[in-house]
C-alpha atoms as a PDB file:
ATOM      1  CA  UNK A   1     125.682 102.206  99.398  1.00  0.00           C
ATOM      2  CA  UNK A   2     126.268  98.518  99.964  1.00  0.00           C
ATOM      3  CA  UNK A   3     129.658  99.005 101.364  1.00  0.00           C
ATOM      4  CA  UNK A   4     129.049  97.576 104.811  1.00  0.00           C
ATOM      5  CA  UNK A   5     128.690  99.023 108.302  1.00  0.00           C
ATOM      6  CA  UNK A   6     132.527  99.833 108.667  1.00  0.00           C
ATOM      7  CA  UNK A   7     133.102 101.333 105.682  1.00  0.00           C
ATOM      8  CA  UNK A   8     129.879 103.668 106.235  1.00  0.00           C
ATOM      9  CA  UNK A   9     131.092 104.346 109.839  1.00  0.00           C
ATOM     10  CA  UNK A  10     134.356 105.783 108.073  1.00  0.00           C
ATOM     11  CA  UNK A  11     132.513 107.471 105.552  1.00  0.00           C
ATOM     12  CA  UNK A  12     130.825 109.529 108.303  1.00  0.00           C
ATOM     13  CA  UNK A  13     134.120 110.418 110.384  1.00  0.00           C
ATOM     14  CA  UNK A  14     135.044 111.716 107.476  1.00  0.00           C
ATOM     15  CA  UNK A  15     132.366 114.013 106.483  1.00  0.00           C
ATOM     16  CA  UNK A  16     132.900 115.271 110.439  1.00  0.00           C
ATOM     17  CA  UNK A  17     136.596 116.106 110.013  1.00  0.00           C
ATOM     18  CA  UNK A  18     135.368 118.311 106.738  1.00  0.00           C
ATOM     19  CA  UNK A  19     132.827 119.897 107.988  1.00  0.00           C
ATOM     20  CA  UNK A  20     134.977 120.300 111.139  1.00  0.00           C
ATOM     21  CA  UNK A  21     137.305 121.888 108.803  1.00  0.00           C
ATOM     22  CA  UNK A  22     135.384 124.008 106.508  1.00  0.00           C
ATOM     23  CA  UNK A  23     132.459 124.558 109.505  1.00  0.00           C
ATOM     24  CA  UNK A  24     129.661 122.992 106.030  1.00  0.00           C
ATOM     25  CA  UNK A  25     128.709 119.906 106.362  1.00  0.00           C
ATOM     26  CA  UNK A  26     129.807 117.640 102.933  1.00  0.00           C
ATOM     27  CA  UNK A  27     127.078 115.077 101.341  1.00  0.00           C
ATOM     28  CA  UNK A  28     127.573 111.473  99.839  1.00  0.00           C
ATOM     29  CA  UNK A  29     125.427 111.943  96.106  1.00  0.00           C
ATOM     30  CA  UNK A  30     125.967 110.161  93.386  1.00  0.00           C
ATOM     31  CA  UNK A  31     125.044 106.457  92.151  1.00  0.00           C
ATOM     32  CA  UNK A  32     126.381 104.968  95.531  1.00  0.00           C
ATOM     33  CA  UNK A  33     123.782 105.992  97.287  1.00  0.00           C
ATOM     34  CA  UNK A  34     121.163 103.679  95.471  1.00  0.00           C
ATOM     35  CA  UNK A  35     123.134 101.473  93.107  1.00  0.00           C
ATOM     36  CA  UNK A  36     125.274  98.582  93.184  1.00  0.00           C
ATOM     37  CA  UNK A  37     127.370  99.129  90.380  1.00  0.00           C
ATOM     38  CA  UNK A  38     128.568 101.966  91.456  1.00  0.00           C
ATOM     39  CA  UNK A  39     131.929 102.864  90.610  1.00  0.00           C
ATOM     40  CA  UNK A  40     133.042 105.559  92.994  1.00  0.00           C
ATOM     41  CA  UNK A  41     131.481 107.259  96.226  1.00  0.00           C
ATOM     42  CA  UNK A  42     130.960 110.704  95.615  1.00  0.00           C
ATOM     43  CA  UNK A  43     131.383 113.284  98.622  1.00  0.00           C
ATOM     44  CA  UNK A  44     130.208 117.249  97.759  1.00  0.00           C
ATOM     45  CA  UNK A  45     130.757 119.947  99.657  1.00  0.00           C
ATOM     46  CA  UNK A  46     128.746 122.721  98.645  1.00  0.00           C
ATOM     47  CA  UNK A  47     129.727 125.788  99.730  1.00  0.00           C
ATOM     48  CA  UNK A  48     127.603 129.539  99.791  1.00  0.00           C
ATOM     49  CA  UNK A  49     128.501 131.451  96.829  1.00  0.00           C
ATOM     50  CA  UNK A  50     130.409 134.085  98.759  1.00  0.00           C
ATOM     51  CA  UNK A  51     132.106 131.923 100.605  1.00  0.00           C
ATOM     52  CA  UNK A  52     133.577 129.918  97.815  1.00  0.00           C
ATOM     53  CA  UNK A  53     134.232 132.974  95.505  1.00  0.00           C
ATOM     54  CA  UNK A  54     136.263 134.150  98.666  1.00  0.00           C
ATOM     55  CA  UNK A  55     138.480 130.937  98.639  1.00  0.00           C
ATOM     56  CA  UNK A  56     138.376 130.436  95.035  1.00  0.00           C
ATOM     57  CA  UNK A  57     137.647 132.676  92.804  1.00  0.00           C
ATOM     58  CA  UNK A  58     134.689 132.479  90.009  1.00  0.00           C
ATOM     59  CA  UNK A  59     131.655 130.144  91.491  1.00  0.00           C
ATOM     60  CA  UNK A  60     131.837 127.890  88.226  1.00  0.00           C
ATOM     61  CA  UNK A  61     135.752 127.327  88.798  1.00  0.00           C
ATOM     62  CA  UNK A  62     136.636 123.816  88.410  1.00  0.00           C
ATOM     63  CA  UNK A  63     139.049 121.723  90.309  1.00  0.00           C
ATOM     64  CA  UNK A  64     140.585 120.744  86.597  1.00  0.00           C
ATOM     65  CA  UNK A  65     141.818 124.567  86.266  1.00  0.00           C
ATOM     66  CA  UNK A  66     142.587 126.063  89.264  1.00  0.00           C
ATOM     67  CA  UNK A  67     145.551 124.679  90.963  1.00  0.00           C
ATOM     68  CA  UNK A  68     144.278 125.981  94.644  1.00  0.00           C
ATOM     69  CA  UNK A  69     141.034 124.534  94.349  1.00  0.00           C
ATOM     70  CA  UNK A  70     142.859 121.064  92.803  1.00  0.00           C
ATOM     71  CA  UNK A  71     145.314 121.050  95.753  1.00  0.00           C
ATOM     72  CA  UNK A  72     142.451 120.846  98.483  1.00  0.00           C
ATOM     73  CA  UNK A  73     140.326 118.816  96.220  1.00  0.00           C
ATOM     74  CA  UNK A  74     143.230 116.150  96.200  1.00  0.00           C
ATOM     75  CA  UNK A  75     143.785 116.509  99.546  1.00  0.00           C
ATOM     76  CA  UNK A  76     140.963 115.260 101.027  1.00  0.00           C
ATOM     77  CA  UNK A  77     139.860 112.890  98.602  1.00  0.00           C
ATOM     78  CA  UNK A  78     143.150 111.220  99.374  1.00  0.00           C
ATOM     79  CA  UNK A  79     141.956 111.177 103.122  1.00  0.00           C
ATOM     80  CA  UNK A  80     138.798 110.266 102.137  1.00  0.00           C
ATOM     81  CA  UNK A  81     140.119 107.119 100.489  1.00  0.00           C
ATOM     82  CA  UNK A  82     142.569 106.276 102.962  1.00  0.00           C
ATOM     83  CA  UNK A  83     140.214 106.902 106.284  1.00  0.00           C
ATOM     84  CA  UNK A  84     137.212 104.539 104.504  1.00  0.00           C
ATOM     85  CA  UNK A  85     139.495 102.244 102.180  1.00  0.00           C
ATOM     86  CA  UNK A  86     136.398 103.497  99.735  1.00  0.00           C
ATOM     87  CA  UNK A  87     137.245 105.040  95.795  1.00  0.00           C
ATOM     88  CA  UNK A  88     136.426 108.678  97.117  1.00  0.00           C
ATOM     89  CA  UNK A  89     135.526 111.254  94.426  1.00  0.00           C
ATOM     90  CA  UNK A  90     135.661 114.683  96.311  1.00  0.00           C
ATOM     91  CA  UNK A  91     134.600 118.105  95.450  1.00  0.00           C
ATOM     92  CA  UNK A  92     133.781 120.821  96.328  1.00  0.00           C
ATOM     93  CA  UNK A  93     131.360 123.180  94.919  1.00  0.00           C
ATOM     94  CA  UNK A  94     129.448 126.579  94.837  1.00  0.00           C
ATOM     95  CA  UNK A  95     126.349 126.566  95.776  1.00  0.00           C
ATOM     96  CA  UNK A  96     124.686 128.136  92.772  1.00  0.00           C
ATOM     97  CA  UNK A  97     126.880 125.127  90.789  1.00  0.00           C
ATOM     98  CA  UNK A  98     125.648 122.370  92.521  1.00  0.00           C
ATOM     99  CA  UNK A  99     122.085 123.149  92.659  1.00  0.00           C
ATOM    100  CA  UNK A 100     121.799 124.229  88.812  1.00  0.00           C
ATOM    101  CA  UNK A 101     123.770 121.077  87.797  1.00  0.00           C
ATOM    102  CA  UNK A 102     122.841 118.558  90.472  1.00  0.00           C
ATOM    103  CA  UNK A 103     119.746 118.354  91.721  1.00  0.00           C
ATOM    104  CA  UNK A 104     119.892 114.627  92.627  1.00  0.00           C
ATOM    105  CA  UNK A 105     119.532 113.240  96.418  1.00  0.00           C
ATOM    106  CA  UNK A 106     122.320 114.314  98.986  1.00  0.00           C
ATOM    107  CA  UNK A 107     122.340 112.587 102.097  1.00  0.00           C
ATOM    108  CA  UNK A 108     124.131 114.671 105.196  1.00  0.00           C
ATOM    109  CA  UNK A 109     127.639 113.605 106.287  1.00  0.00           C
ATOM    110  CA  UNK A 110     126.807 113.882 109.779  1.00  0.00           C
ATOM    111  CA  UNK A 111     127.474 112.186 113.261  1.00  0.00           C
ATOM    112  CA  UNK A 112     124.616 111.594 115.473  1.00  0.00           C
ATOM    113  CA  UNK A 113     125.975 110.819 119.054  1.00  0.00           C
ATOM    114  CA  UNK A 114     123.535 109.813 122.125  1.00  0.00           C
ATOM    115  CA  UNK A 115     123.667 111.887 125.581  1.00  0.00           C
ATOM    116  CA  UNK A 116     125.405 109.418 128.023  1.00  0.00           C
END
């Protein structure tokens, strides 16, 4: 992603609030991460199969038909775009989903602080 150290600093604080929130840590994927034409930055969390059943319902469920899943979805793409001034595409997804429809490279959301 050749968005420029800010933006990526942003892009990291917000992969720690959701995986602050959700206790998973979320992954940038897509055609950002080695392209630059890329149209949108694409953030995944992938959650264990039981764990997103339990929130949502059937592992395959999609954000484009179930209004819960949408809501969320929404929710912190908005913050996503508004925290990193980036086009966020957000979603979350089982498991089983991700890894049978996108086996591509993830790179961790994380923070990596130094002991004082």
């Amino acid at each position: 992603m050749s968005t420029g150290m800010p933006a990526g600093i942003w892009l990291t604080k917000f992969g720690v609030i959701v995986a602050d929130y959700f206790g998973h840590v979320p992954y940038h994927v897509g055609s950002s991460l080695d392209r630059k034409d890329w149209r949108d930055v694409d953030v995944r969390l992938i959650l264990p199969d039981e764990e997103f059943t339990e929130r949502f319902g059937d592992i395959f469920r999609s954000s484009e038909t179930d209004p819960k899943l949408a809501a969320i979805t929404l929710a912190f793409a908005t913050l996503g775009q508004q925290m990193t001034g980036l086009p966020i595409d957000f979603q979350i997804q089982s498991a089983s989903h991700a890894n049978e429809r996108y086996p591509g490279p993830r790179s961790a959301l994380i923070e990596i602080t130094q002991e004082p």
